[in-house]
N, C-alpha and C. Protein backbone atom coordinates (compact mmCIF):
# COMPACT_ATOMS: atom_id res chain seq x y z
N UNK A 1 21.26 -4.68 4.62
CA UNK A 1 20.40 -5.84 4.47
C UNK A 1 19.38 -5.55 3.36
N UNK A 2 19.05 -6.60 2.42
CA UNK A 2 18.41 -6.17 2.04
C UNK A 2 16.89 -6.28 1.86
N UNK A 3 15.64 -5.75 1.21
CA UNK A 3 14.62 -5.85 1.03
C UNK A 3 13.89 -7.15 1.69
N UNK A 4 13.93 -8.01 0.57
CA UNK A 4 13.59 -9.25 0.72
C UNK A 4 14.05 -10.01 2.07
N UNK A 5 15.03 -9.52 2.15
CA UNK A 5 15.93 -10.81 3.43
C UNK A 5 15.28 -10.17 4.60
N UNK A 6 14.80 -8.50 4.85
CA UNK A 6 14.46 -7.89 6.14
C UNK A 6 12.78 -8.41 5.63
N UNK A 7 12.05 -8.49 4.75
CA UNK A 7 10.97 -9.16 4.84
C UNK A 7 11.06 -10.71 5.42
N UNK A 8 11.74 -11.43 4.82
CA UNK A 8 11.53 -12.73 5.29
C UNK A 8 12.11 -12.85 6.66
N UNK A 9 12.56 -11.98 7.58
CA UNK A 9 12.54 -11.94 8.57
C UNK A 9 11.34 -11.92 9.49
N UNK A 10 10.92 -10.82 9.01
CA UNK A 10 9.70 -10.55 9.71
C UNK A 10 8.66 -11.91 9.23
N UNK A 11 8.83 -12.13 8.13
CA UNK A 11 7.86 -13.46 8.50
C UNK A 11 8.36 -14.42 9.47
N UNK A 12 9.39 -14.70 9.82
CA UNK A 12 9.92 -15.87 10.74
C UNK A 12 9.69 -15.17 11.72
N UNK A 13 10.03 -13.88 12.24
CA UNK A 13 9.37 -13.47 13.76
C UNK A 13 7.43 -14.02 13.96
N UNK A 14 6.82 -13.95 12.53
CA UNK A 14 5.42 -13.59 12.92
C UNK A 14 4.86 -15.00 13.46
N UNK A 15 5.56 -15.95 12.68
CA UNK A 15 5.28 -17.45 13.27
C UNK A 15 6.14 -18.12 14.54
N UNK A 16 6.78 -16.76 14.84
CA UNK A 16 7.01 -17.29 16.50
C UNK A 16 6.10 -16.39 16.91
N UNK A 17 5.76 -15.11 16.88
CA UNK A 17 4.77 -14.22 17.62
C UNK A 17 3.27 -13.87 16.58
N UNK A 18 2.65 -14.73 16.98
CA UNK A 18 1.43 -13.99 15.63
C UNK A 18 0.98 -13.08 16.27
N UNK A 19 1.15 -12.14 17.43
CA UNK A 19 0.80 -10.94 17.79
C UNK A 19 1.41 -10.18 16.72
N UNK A 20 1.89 -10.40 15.96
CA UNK A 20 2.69 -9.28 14.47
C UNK A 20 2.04 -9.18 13.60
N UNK A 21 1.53 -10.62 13.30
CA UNK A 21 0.40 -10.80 11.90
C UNK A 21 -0.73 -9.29 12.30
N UNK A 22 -1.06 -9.35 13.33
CA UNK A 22 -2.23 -8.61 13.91
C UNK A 22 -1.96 -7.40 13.44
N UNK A 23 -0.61 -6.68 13.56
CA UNK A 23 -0.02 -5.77 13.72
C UNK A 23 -0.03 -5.24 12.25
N UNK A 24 0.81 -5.96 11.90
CA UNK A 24 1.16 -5.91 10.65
C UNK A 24 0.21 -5.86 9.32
N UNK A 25 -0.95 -6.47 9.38
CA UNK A 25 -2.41 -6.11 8.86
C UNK A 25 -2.76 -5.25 9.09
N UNK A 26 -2.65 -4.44 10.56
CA UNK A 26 -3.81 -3.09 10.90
C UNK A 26 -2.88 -1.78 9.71
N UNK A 27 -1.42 -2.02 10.03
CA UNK A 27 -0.60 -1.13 9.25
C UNK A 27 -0.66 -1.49 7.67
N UNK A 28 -1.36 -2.41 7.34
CA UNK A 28 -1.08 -2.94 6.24
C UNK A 28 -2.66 -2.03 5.15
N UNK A 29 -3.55 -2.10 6.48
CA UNK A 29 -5.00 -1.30 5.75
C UNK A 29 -4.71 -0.18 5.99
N UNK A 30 -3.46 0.86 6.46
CA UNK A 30 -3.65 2.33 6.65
C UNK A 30 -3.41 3.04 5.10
N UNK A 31 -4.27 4.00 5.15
CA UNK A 31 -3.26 4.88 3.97
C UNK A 31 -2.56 5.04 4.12
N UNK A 32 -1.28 5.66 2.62
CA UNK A 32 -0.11 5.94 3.14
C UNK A 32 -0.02 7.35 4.25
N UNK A 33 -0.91 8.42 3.79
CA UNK A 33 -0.60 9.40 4.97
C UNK A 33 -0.74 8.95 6.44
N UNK A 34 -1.82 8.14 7.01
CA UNK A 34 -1.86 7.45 8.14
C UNK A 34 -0.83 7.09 8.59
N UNK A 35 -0.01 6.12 7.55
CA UNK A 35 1.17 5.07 8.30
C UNK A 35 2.32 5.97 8.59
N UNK A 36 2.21 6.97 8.04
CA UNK A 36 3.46 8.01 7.84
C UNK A 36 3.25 8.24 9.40
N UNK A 37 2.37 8.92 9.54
CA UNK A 37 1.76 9.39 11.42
C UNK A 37 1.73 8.92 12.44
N UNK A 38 1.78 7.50 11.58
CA UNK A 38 1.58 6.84 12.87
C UNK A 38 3.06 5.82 12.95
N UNK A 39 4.24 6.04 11.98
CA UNK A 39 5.66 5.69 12.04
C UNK A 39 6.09 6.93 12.90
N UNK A 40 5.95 8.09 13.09
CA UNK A 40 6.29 9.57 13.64
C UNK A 40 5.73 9.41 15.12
N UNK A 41 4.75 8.84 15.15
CA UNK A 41 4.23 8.47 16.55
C UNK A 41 5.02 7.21 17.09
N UNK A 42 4.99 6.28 16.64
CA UNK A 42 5.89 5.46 17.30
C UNK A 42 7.58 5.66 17.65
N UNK A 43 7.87 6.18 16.47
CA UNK A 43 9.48 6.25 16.61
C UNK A 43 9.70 7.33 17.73
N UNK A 44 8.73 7.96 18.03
CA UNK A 44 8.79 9.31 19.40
C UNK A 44 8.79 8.34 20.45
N UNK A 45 7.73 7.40 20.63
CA UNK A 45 7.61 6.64 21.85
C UNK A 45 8.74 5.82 22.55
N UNK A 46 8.89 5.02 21.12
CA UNK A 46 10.36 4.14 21.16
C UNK A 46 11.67 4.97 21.61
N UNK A 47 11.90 5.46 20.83
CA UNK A 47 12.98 6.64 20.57
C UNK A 47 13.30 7.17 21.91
N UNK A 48 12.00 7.65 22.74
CA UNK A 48 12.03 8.23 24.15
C UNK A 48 12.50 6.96 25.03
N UNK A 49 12.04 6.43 24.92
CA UNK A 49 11.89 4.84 26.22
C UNK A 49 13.49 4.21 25.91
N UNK A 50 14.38 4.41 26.47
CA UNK A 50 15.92 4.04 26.42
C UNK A 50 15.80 2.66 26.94
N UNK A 51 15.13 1.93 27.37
CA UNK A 51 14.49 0.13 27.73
C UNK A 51 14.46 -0.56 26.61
N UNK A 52 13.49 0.38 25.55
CA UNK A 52 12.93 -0.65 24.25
C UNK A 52 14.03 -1.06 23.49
N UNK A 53 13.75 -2.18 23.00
CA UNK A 53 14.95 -2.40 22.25
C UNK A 53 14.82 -1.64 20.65
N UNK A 54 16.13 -1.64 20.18
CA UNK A 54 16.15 -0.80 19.08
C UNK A 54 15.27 -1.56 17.53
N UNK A 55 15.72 -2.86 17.92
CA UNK A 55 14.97 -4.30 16.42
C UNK A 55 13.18 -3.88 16.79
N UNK A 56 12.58 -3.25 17.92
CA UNK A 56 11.20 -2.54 17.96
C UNK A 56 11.15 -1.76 16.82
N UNK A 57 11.94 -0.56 16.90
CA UNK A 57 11.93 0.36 16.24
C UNK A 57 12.16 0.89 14.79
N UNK A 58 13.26 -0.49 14.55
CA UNK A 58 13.19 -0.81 13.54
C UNK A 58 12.29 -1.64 12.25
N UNK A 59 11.33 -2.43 13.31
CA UNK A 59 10.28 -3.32 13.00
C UNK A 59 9.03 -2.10 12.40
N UNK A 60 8.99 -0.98 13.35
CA UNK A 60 8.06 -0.26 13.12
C UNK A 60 8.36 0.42 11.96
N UNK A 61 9.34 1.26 11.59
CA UNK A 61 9.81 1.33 10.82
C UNK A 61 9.62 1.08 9.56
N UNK A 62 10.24 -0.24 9.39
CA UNK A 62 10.43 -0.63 8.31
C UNK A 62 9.21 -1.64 7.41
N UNK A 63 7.63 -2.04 8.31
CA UNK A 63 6.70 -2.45 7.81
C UNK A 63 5.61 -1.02 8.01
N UNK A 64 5.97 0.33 8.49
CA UNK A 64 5.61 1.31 7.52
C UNK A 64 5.82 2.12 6.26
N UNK A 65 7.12 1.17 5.65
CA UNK A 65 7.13 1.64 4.42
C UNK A 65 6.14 1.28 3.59
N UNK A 66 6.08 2.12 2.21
CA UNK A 66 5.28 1.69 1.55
C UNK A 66 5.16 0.38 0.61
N UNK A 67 3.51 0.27 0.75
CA UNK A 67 3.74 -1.48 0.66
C UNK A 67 4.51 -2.49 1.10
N UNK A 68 5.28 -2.21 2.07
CA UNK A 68 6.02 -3.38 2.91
C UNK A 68 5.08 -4.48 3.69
N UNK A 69 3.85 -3.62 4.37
CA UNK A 69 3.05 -4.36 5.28
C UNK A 69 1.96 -5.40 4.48
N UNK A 70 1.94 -4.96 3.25
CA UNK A 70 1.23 -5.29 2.19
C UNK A 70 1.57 -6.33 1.81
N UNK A 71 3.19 -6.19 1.42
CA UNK A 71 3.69 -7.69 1.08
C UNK A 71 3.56 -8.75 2.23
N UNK A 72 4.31 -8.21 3.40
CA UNK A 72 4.66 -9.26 4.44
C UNK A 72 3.06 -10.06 4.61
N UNK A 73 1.89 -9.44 4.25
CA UNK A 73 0.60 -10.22 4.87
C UNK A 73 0.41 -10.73 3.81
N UNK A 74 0.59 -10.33 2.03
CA UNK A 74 0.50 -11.38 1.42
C UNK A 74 1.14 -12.67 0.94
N UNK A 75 2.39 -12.84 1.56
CA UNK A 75 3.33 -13.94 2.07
C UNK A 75 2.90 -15.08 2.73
N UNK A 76 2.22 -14.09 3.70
CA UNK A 76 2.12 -14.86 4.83
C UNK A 76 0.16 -15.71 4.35
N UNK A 77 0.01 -14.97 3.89
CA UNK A 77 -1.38 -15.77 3.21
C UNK A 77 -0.93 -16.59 1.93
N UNK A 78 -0.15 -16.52 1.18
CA UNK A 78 0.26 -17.27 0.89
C UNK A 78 1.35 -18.68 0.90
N UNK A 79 1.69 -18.32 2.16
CA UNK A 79 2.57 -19.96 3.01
C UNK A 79 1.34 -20.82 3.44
N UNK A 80 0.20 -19.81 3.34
CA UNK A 80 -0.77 -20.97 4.52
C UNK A 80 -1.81 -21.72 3.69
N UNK A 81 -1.37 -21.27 2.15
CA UNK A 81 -2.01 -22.35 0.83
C UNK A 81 -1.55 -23.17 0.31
């Protein structure tokens, strides 16, 4: 999949759940060493918990890359102009 298409996903999840927008901003102000730590922390949690679903983990994931979380919030501030 690529780039763009797994971004504009996550924008269509965030306007069914704006609990993401939330999310997705706090990861969006980390440094990159932060987000790194705190992708290593989650994927342990997830990873452990055989319940969670895997599109979690991948979510976490993939809006701790760099500048990913960056884009997806400036998207999303820009649909709402």
């Amino acid at each position: 999949m690529k780039k763009n298409s797994i971004i504009e996903d996550i924008i269509t999840a965030c306007s069914e759940d704006t609990r993401l927008v939330s999310i997705i901003d706090d990861i969006s102000k980390m440094p990159q060493k932060e987000r790194y730590a705190f992708r290593k922390k989650i994927s342990l949690i997830l990873a452990s918990n055989k319940s969670v679903d895997k599109e979690a983990l991948k979510f976490y994931y993939y809006v701790t890359e760099e500048n990913i979380a960056v884009e997806i919030i400036r998207r999303l501030r820009d649909e709402k102009t």
